[in-house]
N, C-alpha and C. Protein backbone atom coordinates (compact mmCIF):
# COMPACT_ATOMS: atom_id res chain seq x y z
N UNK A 1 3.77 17.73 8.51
CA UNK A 1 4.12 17.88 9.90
C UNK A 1 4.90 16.66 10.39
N UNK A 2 4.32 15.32 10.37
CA UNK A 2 4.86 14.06 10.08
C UNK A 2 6.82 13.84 9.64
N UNK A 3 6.82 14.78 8.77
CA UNK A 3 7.94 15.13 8.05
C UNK A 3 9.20 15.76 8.93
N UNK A 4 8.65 16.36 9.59
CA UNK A 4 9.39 17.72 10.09
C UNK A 4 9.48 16.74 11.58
N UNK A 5 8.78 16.28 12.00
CA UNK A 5 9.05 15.60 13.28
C UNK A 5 9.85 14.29 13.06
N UNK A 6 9.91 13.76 11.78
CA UNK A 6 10.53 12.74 11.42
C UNK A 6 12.00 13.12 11.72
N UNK A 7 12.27 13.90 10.58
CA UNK A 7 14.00 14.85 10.04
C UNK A 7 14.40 15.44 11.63
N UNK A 8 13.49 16.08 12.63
CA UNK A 8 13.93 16.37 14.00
C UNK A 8 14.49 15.40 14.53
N UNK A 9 13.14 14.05 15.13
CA UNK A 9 13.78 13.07 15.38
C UNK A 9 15.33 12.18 14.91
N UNK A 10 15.27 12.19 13.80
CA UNK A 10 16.75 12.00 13.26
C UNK A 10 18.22 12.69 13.78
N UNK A 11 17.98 13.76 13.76
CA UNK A 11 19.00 15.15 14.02
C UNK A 11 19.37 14.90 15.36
N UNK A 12 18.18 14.54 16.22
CA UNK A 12 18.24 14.86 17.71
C UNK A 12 18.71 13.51 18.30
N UNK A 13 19.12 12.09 17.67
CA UNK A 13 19.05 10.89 17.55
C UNK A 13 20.47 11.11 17.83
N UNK A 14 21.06 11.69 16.47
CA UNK A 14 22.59 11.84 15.62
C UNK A 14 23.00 12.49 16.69
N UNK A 15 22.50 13.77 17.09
CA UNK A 15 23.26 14.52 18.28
C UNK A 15 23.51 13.52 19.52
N UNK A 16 22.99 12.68 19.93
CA UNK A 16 22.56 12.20 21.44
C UNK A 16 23.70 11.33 21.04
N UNK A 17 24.53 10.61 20.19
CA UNK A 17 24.67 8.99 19.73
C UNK A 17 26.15 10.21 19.85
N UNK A 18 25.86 10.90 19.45
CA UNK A 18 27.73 11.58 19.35
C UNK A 18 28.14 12.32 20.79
N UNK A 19 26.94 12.65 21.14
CA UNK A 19 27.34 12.90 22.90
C UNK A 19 27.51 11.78 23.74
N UNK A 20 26.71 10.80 24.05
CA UNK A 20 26.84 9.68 24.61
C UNK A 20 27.83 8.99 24.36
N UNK A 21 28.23 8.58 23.16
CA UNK A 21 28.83 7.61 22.39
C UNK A 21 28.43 6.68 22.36
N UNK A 22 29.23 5.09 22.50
CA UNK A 22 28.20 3.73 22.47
C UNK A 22 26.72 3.69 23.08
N UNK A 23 26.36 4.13 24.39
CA UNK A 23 25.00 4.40 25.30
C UNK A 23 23.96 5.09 23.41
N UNK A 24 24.87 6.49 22.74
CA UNK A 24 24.26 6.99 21.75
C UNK A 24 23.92 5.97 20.56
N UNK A 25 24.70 5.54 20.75
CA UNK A 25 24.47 4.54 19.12
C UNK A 25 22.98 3.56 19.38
N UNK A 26 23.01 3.02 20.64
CA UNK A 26 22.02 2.28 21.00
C UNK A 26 20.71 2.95 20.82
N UNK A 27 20.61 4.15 21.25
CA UNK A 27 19.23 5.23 21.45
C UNK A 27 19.13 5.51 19.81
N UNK A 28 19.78 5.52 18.83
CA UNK A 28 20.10 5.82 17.83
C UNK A 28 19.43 4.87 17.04
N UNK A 29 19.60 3.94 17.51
CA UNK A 29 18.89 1.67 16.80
C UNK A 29 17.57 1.69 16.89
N UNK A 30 17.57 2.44 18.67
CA UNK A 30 15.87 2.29 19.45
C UNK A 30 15.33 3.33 18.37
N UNK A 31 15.60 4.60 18.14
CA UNK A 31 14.63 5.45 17.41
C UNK A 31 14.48 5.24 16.32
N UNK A 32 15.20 4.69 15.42
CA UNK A 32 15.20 4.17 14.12
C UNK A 32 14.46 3.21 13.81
N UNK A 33 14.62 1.72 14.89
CA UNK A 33 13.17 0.81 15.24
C UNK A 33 12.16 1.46 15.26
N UNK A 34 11.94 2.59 16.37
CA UNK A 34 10.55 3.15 16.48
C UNK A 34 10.02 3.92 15.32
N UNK A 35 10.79 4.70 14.79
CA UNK A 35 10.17 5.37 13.45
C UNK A 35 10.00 4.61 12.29
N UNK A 36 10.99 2.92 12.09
CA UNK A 36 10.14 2.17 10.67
C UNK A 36 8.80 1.79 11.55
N UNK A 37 8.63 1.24 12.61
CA UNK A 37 7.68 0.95 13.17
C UNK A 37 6.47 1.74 13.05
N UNK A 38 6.53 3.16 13.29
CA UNK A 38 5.87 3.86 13.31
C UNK A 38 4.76 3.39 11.48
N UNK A 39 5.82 3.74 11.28
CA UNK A 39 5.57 4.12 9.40
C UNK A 39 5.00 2.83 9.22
N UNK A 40 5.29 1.75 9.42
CA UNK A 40 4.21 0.10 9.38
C UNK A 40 3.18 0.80 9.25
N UNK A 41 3.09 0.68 10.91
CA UNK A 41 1.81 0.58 11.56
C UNK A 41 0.58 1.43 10.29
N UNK A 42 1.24 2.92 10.50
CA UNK A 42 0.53 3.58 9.51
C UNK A 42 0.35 3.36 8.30
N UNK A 43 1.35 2.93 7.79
CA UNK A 43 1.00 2.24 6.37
C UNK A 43 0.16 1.10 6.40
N UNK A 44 -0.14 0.17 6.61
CA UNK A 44 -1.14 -0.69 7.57
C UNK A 44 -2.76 -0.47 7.76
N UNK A 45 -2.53 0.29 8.38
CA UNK A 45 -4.00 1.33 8.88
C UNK A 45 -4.46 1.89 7.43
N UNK A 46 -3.62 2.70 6.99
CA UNK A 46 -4.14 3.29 5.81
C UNK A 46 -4.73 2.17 4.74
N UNK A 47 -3.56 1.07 4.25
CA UNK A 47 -4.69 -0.49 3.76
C UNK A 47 -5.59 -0.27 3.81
N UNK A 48 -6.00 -0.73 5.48
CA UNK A 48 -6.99 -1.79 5.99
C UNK A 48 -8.08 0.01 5.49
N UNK A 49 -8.18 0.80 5.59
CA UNK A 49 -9.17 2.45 5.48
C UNK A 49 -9.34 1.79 4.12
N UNK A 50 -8.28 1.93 3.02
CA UNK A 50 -8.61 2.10 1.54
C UNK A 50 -9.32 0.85 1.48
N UNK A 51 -8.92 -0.55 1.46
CA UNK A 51 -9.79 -1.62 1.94
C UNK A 51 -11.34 -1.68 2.25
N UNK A 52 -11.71 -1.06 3.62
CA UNK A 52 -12.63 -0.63 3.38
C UNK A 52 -13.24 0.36 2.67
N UNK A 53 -13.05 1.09 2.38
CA UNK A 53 -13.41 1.96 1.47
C UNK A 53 -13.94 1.30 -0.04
N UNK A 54 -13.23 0.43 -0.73
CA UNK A 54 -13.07 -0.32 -1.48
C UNK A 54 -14.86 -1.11 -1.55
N UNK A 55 -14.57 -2.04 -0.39
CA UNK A 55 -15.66 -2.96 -0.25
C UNK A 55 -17.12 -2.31 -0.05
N UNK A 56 -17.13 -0.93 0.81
CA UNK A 56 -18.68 0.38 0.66
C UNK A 56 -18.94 0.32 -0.62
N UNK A 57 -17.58 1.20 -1.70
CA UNK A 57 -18.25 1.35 -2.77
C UNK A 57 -18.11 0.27 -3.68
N UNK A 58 -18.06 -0.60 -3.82
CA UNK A 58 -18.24 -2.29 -4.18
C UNK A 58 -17.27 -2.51 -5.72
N UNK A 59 -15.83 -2.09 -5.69
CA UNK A 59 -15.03 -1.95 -5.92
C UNK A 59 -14.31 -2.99 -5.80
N UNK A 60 -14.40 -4.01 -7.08
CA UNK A 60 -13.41 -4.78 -7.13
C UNK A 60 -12.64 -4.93 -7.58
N UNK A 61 -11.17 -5.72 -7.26
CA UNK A 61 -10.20 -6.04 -7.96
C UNK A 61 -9.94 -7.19 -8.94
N UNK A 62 -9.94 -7.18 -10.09
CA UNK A 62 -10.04 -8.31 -10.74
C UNK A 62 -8.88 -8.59 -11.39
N UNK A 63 -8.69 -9.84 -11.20
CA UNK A 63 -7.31 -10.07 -12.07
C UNK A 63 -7.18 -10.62 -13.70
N UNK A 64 -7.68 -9.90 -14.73
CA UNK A 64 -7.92 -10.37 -16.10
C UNK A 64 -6.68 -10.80 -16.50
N UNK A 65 -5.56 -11.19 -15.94
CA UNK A 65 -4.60 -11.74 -16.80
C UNK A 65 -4.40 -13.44 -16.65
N UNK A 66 -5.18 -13.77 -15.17
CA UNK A 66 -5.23 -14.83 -14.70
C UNK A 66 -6.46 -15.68 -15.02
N UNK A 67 -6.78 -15.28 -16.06
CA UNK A 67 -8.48 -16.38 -16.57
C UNK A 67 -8.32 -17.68 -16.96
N UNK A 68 -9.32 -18.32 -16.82
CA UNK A 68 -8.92 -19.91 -17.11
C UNK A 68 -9.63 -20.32 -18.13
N UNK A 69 -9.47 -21.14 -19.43
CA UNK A 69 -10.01 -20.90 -20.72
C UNK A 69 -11.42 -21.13 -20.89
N UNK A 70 -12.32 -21.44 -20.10
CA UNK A 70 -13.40 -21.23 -20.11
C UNK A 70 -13.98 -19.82 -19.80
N UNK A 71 -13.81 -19.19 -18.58
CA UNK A 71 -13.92 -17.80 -18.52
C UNK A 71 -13.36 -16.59 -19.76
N UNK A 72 -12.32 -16.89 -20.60
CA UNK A 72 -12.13 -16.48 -21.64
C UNK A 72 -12.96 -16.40 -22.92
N UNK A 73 -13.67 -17.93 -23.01
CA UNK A 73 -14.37 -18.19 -23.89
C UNK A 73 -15.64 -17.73 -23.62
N UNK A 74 -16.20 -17.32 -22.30
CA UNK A 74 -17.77 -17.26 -22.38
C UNK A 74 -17.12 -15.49 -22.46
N UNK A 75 -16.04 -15.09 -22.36
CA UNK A 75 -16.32 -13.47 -22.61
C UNK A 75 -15.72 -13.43 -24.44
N UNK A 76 -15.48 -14.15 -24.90
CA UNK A 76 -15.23 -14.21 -26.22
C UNK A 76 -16.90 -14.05 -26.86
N UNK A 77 -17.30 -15.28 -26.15
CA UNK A 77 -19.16 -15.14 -26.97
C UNK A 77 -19.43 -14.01 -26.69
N UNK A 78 -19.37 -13.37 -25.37
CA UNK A 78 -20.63 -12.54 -25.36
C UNK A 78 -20.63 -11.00 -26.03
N UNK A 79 -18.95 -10.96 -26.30
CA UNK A 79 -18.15 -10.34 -27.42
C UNK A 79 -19.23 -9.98 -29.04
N UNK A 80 -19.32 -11.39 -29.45
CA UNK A 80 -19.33 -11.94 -30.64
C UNK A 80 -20.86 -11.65 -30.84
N UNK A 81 -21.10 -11.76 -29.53
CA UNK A 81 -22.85 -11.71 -29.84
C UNK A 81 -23.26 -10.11 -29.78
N UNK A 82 -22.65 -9.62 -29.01
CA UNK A 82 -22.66 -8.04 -28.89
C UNK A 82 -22.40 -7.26 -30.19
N UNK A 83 -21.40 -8.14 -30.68
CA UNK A 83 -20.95 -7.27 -32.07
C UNK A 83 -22.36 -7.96 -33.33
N UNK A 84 -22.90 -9.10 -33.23
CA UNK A 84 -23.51 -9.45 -34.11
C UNK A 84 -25.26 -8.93 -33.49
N UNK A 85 -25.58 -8.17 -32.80
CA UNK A 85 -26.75 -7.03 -32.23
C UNK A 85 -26.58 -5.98 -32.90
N UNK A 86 -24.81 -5.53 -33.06
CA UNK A 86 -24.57 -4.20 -33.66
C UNK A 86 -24.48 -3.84 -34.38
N UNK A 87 -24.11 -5.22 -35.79
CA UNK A 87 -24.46 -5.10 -36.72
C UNK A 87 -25.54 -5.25 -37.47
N UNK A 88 -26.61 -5.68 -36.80
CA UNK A 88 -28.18 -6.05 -37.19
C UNK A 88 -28.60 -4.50 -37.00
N UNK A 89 -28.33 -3.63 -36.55
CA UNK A 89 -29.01 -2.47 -35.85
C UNK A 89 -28.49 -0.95 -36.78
């Protein structure tokens, strides 16, 4: 729906900017401001929802490419020790 009022708004922008002329081009800037604006805001909102959403179900983001060589090494042991349980068993 979003869609369809978007592509209107556009059309009805283009028409006004070619009737008016310069007065059009201006109304043309303003609606174009208002609709990236629009789309922020909402994109934004939606974040901050998934965000929370995120933190309820306790959903974290971890960054495993950024470890520092100690954190590497204690998941190296616990590796090593896991595999040496699995082979006792």
């Amino acid at each position: 729906m979003s869609i369809i009022g978007t592509l209107l708004a556009i059309i009805i922008a283009i028409l006004i900017s070619f009737f008016l002329g310069p007065i059009g081009v201006l109304i043309l800037l303003s609606v174009i401001f208002g609709l990236v604006l629009n789309m922020y805001i909402r994109n934004r909102e939606m974040h901050n929802d998934i965000q929370r959403i995120k933190e309820k179900l306790g959903i974290l983001e971890q960054d495993e490419f950024n470890m520092s060589n100690e954190e590497i090494e204690e998941e190296l042991l616990e590796e090593l020790k896991q595999e040496g349980r699995d082979n006792k068993i």
